[in-house]
N, C-alpha and C. Protein backbone atom coordinates (compact mmCIF):
# COMPACT_ATOMS: atom_id res chain seq x y z
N UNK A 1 120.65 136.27 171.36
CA UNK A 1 121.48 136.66 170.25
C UNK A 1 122.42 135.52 169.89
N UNK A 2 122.57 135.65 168.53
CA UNK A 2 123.59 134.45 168.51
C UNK A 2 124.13 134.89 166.98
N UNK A 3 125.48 134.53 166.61
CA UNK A 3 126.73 134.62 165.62
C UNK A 3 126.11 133.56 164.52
N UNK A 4 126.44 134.23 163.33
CA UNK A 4 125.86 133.41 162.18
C UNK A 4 127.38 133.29 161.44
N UNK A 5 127.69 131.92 160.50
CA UNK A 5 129.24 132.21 160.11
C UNK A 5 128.51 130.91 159.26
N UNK A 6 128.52 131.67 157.55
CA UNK A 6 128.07 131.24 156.90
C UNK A 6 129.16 131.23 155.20
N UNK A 7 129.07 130.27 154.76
CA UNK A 7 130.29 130.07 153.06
C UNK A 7 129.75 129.05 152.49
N UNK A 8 129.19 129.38 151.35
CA UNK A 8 128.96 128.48 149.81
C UNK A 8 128.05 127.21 150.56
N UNK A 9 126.92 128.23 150.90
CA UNK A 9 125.51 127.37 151.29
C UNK A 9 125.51 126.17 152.53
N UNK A 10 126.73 126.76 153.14
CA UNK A 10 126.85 126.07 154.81
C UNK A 10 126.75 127.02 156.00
N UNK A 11 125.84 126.96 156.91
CA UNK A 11 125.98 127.90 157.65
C UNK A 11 125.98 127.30 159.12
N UNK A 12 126.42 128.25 160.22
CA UNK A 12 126.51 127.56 161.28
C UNK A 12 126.07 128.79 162.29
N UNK A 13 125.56 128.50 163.29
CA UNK A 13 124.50 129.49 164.45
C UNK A 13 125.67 129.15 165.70
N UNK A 14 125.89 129.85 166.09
CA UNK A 14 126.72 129.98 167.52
C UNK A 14 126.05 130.86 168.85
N UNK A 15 125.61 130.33 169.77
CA UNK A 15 124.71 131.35 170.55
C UNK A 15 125.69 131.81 171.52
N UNK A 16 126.01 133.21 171.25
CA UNK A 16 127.10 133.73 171.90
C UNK A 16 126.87 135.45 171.78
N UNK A 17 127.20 136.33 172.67
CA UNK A 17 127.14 137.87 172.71
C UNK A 17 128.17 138.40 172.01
N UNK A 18 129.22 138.03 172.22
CA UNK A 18 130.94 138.04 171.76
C UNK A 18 131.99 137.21 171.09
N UNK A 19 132.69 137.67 170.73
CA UNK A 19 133.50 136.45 169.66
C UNK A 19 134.70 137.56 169.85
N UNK A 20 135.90 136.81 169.60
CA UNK A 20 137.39 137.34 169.24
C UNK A 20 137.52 136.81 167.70
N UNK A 21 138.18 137.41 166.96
CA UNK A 21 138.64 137.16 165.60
C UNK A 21 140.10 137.49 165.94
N UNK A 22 141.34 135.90 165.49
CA UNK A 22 142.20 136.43 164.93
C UNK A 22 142.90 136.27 163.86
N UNK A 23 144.07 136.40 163.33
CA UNK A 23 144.90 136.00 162.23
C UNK A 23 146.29 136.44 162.27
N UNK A 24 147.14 135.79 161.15
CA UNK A 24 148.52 135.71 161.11
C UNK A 24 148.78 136.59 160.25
N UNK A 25 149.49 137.92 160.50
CA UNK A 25 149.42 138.74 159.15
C UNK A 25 150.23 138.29 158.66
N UNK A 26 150.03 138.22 157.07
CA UNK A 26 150.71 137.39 155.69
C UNK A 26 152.07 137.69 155.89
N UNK A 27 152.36 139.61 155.68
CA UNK A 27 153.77 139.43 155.47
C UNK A 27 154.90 139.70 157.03
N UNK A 28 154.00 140.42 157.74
CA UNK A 28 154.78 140.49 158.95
C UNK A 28 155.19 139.28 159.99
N UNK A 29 153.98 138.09 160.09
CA UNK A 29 153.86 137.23 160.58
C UNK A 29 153.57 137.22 161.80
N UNK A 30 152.92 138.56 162.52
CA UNK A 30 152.30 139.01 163.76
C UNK A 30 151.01 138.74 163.69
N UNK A 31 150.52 138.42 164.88
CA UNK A 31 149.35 138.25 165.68
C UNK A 31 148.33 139.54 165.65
N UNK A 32 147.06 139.79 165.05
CA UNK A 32 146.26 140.46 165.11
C UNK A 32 144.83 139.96 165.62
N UNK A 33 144.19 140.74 166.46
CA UNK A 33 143.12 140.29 167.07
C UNK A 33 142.29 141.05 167.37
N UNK A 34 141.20 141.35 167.20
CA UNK A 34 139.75 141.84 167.32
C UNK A 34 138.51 141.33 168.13
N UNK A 35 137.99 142.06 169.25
CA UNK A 35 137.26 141.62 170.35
C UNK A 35 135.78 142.21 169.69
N UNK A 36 134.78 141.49 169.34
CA UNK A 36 133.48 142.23 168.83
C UNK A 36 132.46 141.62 169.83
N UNK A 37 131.17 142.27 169.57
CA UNK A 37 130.42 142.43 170.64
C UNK A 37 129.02 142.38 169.63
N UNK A 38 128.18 141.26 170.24
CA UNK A 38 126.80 141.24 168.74
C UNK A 38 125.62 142.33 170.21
N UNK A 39 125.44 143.21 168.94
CA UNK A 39 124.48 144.00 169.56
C UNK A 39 123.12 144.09 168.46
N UNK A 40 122.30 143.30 169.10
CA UNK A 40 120.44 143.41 167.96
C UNK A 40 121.17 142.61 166.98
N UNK A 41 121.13 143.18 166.11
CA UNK A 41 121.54 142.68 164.62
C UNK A 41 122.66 143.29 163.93
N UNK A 42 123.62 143.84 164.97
CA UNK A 42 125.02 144.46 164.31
C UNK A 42 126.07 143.62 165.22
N UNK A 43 127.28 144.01 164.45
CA UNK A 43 128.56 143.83 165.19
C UNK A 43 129.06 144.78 165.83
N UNK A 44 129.43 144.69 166.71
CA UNK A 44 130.48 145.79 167.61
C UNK A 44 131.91 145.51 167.41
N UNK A 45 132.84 146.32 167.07
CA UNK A 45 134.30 145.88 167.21
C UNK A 45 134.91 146.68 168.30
N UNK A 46 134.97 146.06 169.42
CA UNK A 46 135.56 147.50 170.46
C UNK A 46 136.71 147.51 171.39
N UNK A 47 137.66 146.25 170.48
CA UNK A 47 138.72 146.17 170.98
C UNK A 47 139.89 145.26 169.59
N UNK A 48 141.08 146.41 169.50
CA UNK A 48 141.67 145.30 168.44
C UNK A 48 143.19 145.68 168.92
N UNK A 49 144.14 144.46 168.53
CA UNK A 49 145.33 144.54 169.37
C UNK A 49 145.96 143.47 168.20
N UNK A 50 146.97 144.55 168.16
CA UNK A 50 148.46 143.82 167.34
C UNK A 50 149.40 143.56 167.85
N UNK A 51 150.23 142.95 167.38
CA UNK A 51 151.32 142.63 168.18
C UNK A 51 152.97 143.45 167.22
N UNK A 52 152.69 144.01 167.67
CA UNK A 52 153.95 144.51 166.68
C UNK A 52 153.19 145.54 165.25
N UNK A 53 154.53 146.15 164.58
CA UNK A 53 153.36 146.98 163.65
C UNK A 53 154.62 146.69 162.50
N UNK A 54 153.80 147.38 161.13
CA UNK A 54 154.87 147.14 159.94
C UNK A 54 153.67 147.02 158.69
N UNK A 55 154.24 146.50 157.93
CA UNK A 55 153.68 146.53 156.46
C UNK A 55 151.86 146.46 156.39
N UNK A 56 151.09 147.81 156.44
CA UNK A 56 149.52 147.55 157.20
C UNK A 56 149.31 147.68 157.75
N UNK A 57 149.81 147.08 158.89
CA UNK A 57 149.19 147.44 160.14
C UNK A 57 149.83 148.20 161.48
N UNK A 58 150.15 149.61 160.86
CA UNK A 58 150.28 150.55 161.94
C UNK A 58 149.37 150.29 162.91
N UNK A 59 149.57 150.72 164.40
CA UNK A 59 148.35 151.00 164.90
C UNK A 59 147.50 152.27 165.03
N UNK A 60 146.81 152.98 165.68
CA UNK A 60 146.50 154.62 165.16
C UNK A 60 146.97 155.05 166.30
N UNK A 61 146.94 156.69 166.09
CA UNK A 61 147.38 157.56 167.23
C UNK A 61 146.33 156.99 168.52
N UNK A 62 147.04 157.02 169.71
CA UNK A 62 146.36 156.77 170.63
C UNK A 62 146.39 155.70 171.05
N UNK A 63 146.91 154.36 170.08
CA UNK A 63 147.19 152.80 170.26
C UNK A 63 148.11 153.03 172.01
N UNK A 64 147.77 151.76 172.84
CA UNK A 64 148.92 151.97 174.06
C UNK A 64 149.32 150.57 173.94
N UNK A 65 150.74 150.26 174.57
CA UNK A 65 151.51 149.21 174.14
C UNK A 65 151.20 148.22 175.11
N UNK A 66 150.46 147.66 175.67
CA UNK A 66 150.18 146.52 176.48
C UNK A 66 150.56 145.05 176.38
N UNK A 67 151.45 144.62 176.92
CA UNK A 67 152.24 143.16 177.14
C UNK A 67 152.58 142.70 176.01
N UNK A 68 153.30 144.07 175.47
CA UNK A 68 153.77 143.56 173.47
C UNK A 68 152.78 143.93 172.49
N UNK A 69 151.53 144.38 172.71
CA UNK A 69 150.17 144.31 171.86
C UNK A 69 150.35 146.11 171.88
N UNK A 70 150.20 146.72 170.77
CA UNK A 70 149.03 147.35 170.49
C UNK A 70 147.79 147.39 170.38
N UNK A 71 147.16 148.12 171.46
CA UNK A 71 145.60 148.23 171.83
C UNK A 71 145.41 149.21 171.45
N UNK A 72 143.69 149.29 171.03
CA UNK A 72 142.83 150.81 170.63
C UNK A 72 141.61 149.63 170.92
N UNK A 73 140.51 150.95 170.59
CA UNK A 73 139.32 151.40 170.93
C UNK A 73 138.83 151.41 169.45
N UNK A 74 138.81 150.50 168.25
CA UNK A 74 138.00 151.71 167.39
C UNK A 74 136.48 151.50 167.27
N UNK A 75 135.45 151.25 168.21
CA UNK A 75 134.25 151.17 168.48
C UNK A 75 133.40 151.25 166.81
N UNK A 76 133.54 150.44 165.99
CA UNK A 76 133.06 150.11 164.26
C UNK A 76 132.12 149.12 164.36
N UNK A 77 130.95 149.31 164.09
CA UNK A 77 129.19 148.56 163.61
C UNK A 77 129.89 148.12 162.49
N UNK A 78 129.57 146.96 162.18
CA UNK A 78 128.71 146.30 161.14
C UNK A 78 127.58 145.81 160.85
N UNK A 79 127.05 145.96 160.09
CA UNK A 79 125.62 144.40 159.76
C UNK A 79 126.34 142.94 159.24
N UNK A 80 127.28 143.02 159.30
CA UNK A 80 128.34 142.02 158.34
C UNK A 80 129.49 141.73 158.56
N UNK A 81 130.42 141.00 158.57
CA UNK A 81 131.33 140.73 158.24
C UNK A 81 131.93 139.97 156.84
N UNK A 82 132.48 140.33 156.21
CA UNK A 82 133.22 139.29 154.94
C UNK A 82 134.52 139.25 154.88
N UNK A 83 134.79 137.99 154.89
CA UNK A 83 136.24 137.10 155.33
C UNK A 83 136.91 136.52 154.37
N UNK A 84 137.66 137.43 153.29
CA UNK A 84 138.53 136.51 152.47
C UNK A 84 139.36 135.27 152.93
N UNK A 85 139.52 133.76 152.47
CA UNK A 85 140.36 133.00 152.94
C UNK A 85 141.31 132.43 151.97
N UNK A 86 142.73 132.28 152.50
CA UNK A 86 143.81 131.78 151.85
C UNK A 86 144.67 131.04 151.76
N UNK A 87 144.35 129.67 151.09
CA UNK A 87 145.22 128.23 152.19
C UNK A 87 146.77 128.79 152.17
N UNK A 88 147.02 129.93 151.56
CA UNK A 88 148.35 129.81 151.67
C UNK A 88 148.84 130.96 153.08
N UNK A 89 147.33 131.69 153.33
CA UNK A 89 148.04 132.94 154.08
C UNK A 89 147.44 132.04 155.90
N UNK A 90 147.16 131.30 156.09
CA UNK A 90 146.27 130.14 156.94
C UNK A 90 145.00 130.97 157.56
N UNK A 91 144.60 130.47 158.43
CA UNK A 91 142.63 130.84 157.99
C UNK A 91 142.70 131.21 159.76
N UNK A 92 141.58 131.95 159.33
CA UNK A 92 141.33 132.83 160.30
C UNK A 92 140.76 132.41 161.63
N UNK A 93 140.66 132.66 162.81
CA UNK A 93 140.24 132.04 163.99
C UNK A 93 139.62 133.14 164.68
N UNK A 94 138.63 132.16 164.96
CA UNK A 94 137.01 132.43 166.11
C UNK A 94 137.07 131.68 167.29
N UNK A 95 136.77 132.06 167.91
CA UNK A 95 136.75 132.42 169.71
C UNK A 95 135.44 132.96 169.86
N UNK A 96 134.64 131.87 170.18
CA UNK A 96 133.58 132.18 171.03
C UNK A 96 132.57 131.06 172.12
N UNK A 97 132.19 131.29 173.22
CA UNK A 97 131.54 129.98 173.67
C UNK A 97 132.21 129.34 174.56
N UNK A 98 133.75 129.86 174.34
CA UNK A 98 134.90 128.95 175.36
C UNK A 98 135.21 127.85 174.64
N UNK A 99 135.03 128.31 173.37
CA UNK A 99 135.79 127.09 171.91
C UNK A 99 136.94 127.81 171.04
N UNK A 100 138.00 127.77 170.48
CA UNK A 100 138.56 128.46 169.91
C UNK A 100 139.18 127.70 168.80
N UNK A 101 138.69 127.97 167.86
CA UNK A 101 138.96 127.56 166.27
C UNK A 101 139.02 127.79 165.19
N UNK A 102 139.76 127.46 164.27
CA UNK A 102 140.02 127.96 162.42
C UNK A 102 138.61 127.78 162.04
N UNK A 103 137.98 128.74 161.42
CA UNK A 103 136.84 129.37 160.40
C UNK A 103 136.71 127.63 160.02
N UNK A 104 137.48 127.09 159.42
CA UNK A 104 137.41 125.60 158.74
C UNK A 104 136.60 125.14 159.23
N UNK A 105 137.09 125.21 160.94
CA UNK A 105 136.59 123.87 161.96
C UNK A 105 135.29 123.91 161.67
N UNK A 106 134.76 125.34 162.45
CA UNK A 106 133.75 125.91 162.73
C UNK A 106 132.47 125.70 161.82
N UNK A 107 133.02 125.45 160.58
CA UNK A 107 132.25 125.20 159.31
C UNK A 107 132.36 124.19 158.52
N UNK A 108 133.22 123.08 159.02
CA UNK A 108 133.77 121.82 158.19
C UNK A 108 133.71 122.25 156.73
N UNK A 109 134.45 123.07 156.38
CA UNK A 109 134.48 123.59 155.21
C UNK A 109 136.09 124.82 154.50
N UNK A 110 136.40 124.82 153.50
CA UNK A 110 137.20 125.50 153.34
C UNK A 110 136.42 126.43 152.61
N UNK A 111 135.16 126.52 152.47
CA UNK A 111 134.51 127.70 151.41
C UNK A 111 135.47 129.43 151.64
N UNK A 112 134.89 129.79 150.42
CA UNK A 112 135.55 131.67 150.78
C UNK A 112 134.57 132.02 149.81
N UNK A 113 134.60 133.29 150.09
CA UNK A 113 134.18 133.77 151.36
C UNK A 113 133.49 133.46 152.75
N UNK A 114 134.18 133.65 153.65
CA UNK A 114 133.15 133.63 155.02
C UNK A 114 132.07 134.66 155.59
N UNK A 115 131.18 134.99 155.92
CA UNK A 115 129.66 135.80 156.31
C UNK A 115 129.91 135.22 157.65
N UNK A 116 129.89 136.75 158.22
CA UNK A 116 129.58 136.80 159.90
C UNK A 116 128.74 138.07 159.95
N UNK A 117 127.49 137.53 160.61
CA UNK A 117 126.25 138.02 161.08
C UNK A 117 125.65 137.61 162.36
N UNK A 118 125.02 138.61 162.78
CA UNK A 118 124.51 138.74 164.47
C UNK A 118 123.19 138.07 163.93
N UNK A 119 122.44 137.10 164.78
CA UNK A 119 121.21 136.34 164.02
C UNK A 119 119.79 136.95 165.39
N UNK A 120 119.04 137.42 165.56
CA UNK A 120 118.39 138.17 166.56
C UNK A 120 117.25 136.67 166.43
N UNK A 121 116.57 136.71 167.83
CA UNK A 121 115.48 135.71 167.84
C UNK A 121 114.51 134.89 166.84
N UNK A 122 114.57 133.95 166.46
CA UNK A 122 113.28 134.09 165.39
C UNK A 122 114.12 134.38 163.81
N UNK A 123 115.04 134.30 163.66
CA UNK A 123 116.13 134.38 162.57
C UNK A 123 116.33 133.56 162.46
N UNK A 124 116.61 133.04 161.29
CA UNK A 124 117.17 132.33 160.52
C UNK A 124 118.88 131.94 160.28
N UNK A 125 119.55 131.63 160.55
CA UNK A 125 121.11 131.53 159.84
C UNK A 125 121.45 130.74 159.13
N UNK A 126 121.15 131.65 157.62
CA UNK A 126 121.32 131.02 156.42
C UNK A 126 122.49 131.50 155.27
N UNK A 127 122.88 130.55 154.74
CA UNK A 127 124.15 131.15 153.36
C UNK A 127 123.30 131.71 152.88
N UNK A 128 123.49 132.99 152.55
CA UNK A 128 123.40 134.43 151.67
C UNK A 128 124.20 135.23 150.70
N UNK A 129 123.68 135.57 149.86
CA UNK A 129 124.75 136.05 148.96
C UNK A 129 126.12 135.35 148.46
N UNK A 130 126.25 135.84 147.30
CA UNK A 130 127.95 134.81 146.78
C UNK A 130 128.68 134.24 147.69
C-alpha cells in the first residue's frame, strides 16, 4: 500500500500504511492533528486531536483531554482526500515514513488543491481531476 499526494499534474507515491495530517487553525492558532490509516484503497481517520477548542473546532461529546489535546475516535473512510491551501493560512503537514513535512516539500510545489489517495499494488499515482 502506499499514499498518493497529488496537485496540478505533480504527483508523488509514498509507501507507507499511515500518515498524520496536521495544521495551524487560521483563527484560533491551535494545533490540529489527524492520525489516518490506508486500508485497500480507502483512508481511515481513527484518531484526531486538538489542542484547545474555539471558533470550529469544538471537539464532540466524548472528546477526553489528554496532555492539553482533545482526543476522539471518529473512525471516517474516504476514497480521497482534498486539501485546500493558503500561503496566508501556512500549509498543511504530512508525517509519514519517519519524514515530517509541509504538503510543499513533499511535492516541490505550491499547487491547490492537494489529492490524497491510498494507491493499492499495480496503481498508478497520478494527478487527477482539477
Amino acid at each position: 500500500m502506499s499514499l498518493c499526494l497529488a496537485a496540478a499534474g505533480l504527483a508523488v507515491e509514498i509507501a507507507a500504511s499511515s500518515f498524520t495530517l496536521s495544521w495551524t487553525h487560521t483563527i484560533e492558532r491551535t494545533e490540529w492533528l489527524e492520525e489516518w490509516r490506508i486500508e485497500t484503497n480507502r483512508l481511515v481517520l481513527e484518531e484526531a486531536r486538538v489542542k484547545g477548542s474555539g471558533a470550529g473546532m469544538e471537539p464532540p461529546p466524548g472528546a477526553s483531554l489528554e496532555d492539553g489535546f482533545y482526543v476522539w475516535e471518529p473512525n471516517i473512510e474516504r476514497q480521497e482526500i482534498v486539501l485546500r491551501r493558503d500561503p496566508h493560512a501556512g500549509d498543511w503537514r504530512l508525517c509519514a515514513t519517519s519524514r515530517c513535512a509541509a504538503l510543499g516539500e513533499w511535492l516541490s510545489s505550491a499547487a491547490d488543491p492537494v489529492r490524497i489517495r491510498a494507491v493499492i499494488a499495480g496503481e498508478s499515482c497520478e494527478a487527477r481531476g482539477p
